[in-house]
PDB file of N, CA and C in Angstrom:
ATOM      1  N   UNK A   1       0.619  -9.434   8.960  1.00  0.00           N
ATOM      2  CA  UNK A   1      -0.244  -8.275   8.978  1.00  0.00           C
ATOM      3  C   UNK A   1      -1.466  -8.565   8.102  1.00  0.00           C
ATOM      4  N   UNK A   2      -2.693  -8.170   8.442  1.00  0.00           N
ATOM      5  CA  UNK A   2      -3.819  -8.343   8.054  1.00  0.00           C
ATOM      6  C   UNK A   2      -4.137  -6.978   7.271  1.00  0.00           C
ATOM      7  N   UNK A   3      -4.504  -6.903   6.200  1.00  0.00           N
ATOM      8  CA  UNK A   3      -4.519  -5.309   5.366  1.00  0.00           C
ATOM      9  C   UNK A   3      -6.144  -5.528   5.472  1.00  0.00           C
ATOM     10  N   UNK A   4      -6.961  -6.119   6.240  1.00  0.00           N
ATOM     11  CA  UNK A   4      -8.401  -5.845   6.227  1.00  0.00           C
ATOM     12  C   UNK A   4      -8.771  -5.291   8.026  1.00  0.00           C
ATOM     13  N   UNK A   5      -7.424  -5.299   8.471  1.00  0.00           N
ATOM     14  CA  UNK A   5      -7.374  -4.412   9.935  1.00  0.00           C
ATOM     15  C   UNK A   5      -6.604  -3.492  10.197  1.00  0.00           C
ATOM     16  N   UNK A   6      -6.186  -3.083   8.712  1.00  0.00           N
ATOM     17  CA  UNK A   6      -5.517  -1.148   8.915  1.00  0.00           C
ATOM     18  C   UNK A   6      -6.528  -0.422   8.804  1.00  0.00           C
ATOM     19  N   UNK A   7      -6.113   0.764   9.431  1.00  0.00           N
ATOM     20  CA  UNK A   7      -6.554   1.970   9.945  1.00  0.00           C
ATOM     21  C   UNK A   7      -6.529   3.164   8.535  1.00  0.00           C
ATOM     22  N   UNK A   8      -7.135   3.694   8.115  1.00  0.00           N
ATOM     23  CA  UNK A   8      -6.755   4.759   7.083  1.00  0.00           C
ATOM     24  C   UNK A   8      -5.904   5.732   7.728  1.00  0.00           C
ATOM     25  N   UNK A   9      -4.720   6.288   7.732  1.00  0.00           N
ATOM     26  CA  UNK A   9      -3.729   6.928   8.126  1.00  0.00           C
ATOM     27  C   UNK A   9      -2.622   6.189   8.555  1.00  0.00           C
ATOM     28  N   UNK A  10      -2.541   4.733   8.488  1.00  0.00           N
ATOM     29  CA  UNK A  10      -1.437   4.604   9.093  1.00  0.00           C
ATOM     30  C   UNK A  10      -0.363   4.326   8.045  1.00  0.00           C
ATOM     31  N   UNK A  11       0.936   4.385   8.983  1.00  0.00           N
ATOM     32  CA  UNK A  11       2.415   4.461   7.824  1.00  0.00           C
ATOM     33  C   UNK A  11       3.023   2.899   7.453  1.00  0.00           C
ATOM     34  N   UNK A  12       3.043   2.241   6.482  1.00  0.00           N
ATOM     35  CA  UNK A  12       3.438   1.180   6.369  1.00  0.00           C
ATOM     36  C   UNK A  12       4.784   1.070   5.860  1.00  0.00           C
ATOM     37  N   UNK A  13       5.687   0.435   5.618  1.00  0.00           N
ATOM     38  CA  UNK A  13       7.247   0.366   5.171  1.00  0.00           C
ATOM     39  C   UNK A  13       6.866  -1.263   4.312  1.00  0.00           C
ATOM     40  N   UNK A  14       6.966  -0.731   2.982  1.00  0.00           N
ATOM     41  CA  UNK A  14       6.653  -1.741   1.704  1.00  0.00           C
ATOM     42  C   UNK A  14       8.197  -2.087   1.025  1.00  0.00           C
ATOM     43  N   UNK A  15       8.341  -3.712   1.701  1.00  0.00           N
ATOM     44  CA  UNK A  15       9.284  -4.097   0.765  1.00  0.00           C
ATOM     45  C   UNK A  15       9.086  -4.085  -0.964  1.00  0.00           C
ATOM     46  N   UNK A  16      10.155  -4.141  -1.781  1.00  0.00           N
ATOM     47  CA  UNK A  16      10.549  -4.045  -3.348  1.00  0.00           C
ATOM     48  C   UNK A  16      10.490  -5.451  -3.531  1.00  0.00           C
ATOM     49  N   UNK A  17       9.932  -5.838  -4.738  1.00  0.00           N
ATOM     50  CA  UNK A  17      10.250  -7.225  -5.144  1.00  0.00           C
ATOM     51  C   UNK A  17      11.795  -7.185  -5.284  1.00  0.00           C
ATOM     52  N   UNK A  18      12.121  -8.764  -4.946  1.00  0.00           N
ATOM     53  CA  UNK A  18      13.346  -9.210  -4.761  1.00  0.00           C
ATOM     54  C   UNK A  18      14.466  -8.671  -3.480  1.00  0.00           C
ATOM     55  N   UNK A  19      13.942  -8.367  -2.861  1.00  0.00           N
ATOM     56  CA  UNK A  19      14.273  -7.823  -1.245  1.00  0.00           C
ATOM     57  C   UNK A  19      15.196  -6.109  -2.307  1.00  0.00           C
ATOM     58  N   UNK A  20      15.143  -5.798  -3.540  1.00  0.00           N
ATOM     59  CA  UNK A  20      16.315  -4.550  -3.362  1.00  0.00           C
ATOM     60  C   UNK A  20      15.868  -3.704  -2.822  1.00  0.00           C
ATOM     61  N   UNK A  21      14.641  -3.234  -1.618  1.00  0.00           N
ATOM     62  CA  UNK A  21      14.502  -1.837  -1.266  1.00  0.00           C
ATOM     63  C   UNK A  21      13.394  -1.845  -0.662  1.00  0.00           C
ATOM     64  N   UNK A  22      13.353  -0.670   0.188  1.00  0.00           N
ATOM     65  CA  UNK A  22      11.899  -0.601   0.889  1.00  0.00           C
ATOM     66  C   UNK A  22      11.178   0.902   0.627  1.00  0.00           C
ATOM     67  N   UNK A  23      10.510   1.144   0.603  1.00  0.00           N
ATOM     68  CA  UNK A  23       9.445   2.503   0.700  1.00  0.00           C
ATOM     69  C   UNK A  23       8.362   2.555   1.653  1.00  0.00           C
ATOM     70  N   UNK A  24       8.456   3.773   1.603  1.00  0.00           N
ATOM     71  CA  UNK A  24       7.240   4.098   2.807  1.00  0.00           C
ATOM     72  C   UNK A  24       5.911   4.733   2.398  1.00  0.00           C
ATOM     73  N   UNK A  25       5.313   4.532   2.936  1.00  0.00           N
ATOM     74  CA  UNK A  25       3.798   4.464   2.328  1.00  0.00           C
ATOM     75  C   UNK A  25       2.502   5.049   3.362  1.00  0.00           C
ATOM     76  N   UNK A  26       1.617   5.369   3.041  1.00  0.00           N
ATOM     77  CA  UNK A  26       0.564   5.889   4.138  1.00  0.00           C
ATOM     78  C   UNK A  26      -0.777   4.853   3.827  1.00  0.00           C
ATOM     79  N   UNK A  27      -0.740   3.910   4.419  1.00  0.00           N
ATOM     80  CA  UNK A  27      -2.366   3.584   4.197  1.00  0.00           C
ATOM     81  C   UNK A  27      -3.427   4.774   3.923  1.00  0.00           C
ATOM     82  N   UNK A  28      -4.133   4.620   3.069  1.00  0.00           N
ATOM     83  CA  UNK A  28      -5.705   5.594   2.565  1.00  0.00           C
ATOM     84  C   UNK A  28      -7.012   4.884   2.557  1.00  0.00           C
ATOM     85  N   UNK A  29      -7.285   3.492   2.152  1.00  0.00           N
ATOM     86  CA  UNK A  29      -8.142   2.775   2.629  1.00  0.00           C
ATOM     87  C   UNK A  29      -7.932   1.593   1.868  1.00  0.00           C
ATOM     88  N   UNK A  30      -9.226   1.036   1.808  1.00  0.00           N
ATOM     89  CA  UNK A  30      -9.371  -0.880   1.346  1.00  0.00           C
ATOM     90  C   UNK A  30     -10.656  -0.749   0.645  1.00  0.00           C
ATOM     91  N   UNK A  31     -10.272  -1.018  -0.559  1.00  0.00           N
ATOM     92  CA  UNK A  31     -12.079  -1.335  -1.239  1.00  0.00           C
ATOM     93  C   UNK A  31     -12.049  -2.924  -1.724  1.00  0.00           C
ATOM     94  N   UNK A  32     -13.029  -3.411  -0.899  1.00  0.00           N
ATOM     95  CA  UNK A  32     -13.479  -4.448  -0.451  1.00  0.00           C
ATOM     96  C   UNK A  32     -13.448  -5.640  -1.884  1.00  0.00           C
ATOM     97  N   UNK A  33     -13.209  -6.880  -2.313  1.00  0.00           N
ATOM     98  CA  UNK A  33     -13.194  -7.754  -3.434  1.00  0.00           C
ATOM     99  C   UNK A  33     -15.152  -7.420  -3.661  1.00  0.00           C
ATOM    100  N   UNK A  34     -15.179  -7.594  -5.450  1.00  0.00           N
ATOM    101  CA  UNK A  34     -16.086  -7.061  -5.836  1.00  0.00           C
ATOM    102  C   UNK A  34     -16.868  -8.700  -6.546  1.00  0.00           C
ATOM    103  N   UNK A  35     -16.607  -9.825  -5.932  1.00  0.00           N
ATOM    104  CA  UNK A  35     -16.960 -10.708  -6.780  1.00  0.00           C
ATOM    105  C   UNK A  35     -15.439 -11.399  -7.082  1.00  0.00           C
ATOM    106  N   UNK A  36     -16.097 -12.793  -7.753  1.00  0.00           N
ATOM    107  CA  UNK A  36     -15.017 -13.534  -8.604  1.00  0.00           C
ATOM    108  C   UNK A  36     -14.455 -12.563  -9.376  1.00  0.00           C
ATOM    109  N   UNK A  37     -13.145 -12.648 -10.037  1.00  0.00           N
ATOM    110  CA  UNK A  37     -12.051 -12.206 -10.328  1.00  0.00           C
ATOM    111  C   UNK A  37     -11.822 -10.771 -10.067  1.00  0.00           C
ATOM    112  N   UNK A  38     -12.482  -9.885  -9.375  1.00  0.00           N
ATOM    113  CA  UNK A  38     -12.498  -8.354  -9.046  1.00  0.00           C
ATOM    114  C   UNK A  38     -11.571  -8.680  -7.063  1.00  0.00           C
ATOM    115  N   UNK A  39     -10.348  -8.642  -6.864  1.00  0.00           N
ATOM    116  CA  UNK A  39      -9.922  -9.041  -5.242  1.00  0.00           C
ATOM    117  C   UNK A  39     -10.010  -7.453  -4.799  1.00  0.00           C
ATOM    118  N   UNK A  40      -9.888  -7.653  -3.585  1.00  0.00           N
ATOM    119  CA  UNK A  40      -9.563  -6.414  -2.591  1.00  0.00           C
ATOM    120  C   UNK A  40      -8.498  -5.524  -3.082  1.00  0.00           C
ATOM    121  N   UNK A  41      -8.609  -3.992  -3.134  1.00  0.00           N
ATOM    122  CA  UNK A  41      -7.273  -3.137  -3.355  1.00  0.00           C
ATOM    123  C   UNK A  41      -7.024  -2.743  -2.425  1.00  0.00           C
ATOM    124  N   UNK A  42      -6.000  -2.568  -1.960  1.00  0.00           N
ATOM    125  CA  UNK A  42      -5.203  -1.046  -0.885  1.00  0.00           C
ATOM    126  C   UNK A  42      -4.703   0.087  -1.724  1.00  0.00           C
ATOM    127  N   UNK A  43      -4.709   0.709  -1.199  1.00  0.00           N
ATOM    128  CA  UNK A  43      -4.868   2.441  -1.613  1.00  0.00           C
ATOM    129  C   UNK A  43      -3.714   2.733  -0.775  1.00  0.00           C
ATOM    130  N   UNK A  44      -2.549   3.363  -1.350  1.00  0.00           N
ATOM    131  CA  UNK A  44      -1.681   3.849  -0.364  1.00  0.00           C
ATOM    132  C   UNK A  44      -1.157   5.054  -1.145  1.00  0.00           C
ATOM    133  N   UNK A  45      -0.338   6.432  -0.522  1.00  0.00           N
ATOM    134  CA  UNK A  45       0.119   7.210  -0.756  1.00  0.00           C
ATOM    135  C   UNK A  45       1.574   7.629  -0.438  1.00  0.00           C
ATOM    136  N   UNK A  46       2.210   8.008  -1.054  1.00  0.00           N
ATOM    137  CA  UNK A  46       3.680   8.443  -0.771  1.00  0.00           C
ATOM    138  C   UNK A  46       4.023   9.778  -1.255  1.00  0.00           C
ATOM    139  N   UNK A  47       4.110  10.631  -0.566  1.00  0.00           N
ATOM    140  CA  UNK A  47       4.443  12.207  -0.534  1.00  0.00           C
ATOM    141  C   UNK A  47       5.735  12.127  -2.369  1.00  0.00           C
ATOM    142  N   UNK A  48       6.636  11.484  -2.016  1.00  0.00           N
ATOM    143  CA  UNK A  48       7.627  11.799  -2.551  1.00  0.00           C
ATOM    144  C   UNK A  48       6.953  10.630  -4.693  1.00  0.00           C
ATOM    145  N   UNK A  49       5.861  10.007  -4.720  1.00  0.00           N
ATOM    146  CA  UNK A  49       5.247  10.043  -5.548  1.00  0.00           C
ATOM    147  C   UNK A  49       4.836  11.035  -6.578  1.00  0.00           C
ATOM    148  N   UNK A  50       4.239  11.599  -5.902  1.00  0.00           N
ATOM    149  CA  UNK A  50       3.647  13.284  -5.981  1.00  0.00           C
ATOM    150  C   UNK A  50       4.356  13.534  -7.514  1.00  0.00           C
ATOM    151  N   UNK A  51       3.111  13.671  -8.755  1.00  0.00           N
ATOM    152  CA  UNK A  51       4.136  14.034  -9.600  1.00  0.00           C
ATOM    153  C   UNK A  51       4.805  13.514 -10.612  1.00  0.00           C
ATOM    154  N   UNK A  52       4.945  11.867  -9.965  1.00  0.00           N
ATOM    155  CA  UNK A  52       5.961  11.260 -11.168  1.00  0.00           C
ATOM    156  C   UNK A  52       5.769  10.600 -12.262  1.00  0.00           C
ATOM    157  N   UNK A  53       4.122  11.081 -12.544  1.00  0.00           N
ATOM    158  CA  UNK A  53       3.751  10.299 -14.134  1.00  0.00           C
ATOM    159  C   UNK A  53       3.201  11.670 -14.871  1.00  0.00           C
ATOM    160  N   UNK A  54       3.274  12.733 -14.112  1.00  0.00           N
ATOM    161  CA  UNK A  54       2.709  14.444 -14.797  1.00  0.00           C
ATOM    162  C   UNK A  54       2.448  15.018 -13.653  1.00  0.00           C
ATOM    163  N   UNK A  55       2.001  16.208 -14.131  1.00  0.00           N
ATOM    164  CA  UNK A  55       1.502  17.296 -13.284  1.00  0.00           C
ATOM    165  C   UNK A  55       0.464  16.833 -12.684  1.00  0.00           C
ATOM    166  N   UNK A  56      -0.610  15.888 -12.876  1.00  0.00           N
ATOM    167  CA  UNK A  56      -1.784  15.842 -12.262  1.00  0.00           C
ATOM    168  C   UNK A  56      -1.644  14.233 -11.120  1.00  0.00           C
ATOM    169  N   UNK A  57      -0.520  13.841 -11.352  1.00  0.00           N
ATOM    170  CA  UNK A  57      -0.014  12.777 -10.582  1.00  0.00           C
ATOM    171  C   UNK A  57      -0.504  12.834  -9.341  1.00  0.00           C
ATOM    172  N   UNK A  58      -1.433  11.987  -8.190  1.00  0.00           N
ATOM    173  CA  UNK A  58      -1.362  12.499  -6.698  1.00  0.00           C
ATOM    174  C   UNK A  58      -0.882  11.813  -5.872  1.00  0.00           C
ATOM    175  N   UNK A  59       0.009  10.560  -6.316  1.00  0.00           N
ATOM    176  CA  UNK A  59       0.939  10.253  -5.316  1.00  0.00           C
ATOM    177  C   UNK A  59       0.257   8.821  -4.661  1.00  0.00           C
ATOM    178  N   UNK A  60      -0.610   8.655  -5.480  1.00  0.00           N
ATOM    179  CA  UNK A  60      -1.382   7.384  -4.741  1.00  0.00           C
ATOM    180  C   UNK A  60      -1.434   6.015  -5.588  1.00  0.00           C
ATOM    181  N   UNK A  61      -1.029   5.128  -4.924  1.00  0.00           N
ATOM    182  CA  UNK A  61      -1.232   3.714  -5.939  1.00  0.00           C
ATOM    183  C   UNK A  61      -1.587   2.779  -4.913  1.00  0.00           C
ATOM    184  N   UNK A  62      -2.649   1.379  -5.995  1.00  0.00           N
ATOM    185  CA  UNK A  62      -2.478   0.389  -5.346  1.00  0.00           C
ATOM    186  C   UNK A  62      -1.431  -0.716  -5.489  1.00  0.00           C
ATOM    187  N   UNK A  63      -2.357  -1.784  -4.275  1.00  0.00           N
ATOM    188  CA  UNK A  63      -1.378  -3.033  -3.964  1.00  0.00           C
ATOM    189  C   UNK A  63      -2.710  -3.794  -3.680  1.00  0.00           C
ATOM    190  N   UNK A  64      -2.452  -5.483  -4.092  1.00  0.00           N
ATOM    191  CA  UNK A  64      -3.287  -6.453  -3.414  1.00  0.00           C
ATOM    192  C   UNK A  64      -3.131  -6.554  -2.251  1.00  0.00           C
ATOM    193  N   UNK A  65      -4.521  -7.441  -1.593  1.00  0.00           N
ATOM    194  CA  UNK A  65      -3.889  -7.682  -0.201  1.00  0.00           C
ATOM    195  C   UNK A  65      -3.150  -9.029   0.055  1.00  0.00           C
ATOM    196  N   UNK A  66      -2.744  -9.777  -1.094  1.00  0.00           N
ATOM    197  CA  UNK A  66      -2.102 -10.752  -0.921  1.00  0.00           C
ATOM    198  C   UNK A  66      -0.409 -10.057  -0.941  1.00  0.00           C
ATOM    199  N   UNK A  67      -0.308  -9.074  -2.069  1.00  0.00           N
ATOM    200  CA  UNK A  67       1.412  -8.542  -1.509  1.00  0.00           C
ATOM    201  C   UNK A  67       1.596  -7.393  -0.951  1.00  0.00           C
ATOM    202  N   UNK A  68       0.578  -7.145  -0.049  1.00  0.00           N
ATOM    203  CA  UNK A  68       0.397  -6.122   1.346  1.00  0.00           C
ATOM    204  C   UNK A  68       1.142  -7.154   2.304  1.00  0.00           C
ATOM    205  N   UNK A  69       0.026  -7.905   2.208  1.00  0.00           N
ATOM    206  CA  UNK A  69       0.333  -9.469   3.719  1.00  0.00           C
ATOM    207  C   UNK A  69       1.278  -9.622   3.340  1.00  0.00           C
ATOM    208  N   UNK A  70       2.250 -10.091   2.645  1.00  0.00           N
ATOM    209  CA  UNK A  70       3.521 -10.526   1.790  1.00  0.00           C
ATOM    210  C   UNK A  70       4.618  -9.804   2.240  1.00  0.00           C
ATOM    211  N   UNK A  71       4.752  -8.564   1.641  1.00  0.00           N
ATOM    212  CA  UNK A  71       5.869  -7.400   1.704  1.00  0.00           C
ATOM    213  C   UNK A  71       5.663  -6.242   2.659  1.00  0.00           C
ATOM    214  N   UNK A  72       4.227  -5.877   3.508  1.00  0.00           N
ATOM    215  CA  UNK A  72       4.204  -5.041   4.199  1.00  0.00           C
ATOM    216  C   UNK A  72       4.853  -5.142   5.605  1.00  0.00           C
ATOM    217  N   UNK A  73       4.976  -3.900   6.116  1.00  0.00           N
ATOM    218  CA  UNK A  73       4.856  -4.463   7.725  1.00  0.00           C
ATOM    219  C   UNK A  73       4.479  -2.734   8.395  1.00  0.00           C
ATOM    220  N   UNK A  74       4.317  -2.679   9.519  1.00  0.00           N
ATOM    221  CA  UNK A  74       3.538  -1.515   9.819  1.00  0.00           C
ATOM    222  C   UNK A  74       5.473  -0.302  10.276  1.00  0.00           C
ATOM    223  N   UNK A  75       5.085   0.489   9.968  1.00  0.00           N
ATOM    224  CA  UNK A  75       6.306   1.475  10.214  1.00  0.00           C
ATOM    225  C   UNK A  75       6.421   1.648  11.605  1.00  0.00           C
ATOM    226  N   UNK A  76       7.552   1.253  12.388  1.00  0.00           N
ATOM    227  CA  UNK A  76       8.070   1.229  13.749  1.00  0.00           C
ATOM    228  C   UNK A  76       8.352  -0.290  13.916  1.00  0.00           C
ATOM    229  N   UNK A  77       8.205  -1.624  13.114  1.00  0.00           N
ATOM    230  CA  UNK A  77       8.500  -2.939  13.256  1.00  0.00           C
ATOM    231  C   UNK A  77       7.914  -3.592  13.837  1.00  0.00           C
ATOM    232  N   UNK A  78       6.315  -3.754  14.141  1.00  0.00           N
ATOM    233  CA  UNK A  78       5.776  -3.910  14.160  1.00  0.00           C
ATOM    234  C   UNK A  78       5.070  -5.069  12.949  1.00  0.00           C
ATOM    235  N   UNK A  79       5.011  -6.738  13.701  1.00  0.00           N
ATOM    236  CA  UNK A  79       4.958  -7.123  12.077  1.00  0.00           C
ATOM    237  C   UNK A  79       3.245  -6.829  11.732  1.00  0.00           C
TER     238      UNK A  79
END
């Protein structure tokens, strides 16, 4: 999977380091590498996030796109 040809809305299923687990995730977008040592982020969201560092928590974190390509795959199995 290429994380510089997702779609903003789509559902991805993110393996856990060391294969223990998977989560599900919503693509939100890609902000682009900014220069030497600044790489590409993904932006993803998970409903059940919501929350879990305080009240103002919104459920959104990144990932590189090297362990997007790595551990992602698109939700329905789809690699």
């Amino acid at each position: 999977m290429r994380p510089s040809h997702l779609k903003p809305g789509t559902w991805l299923v993110i393996r856990e380091d060391f294969g223990t687990g998977e989560y599900r995730a919503r693509f939100e977008g890609r902000t682009p590498a900014q220069g030497k040592g600044r790489p590409a982020v993904n932006h993803l969201f998970n409903p059940e996030w919501v929350g879990l560092s305080g009240a103002d928590d919104c459920g959104a974190a990144t990932i590189s796109d090297y362990e997007l390509a790595r551990r992602g795959r698109l939700l329905g199995g789809r690699p």
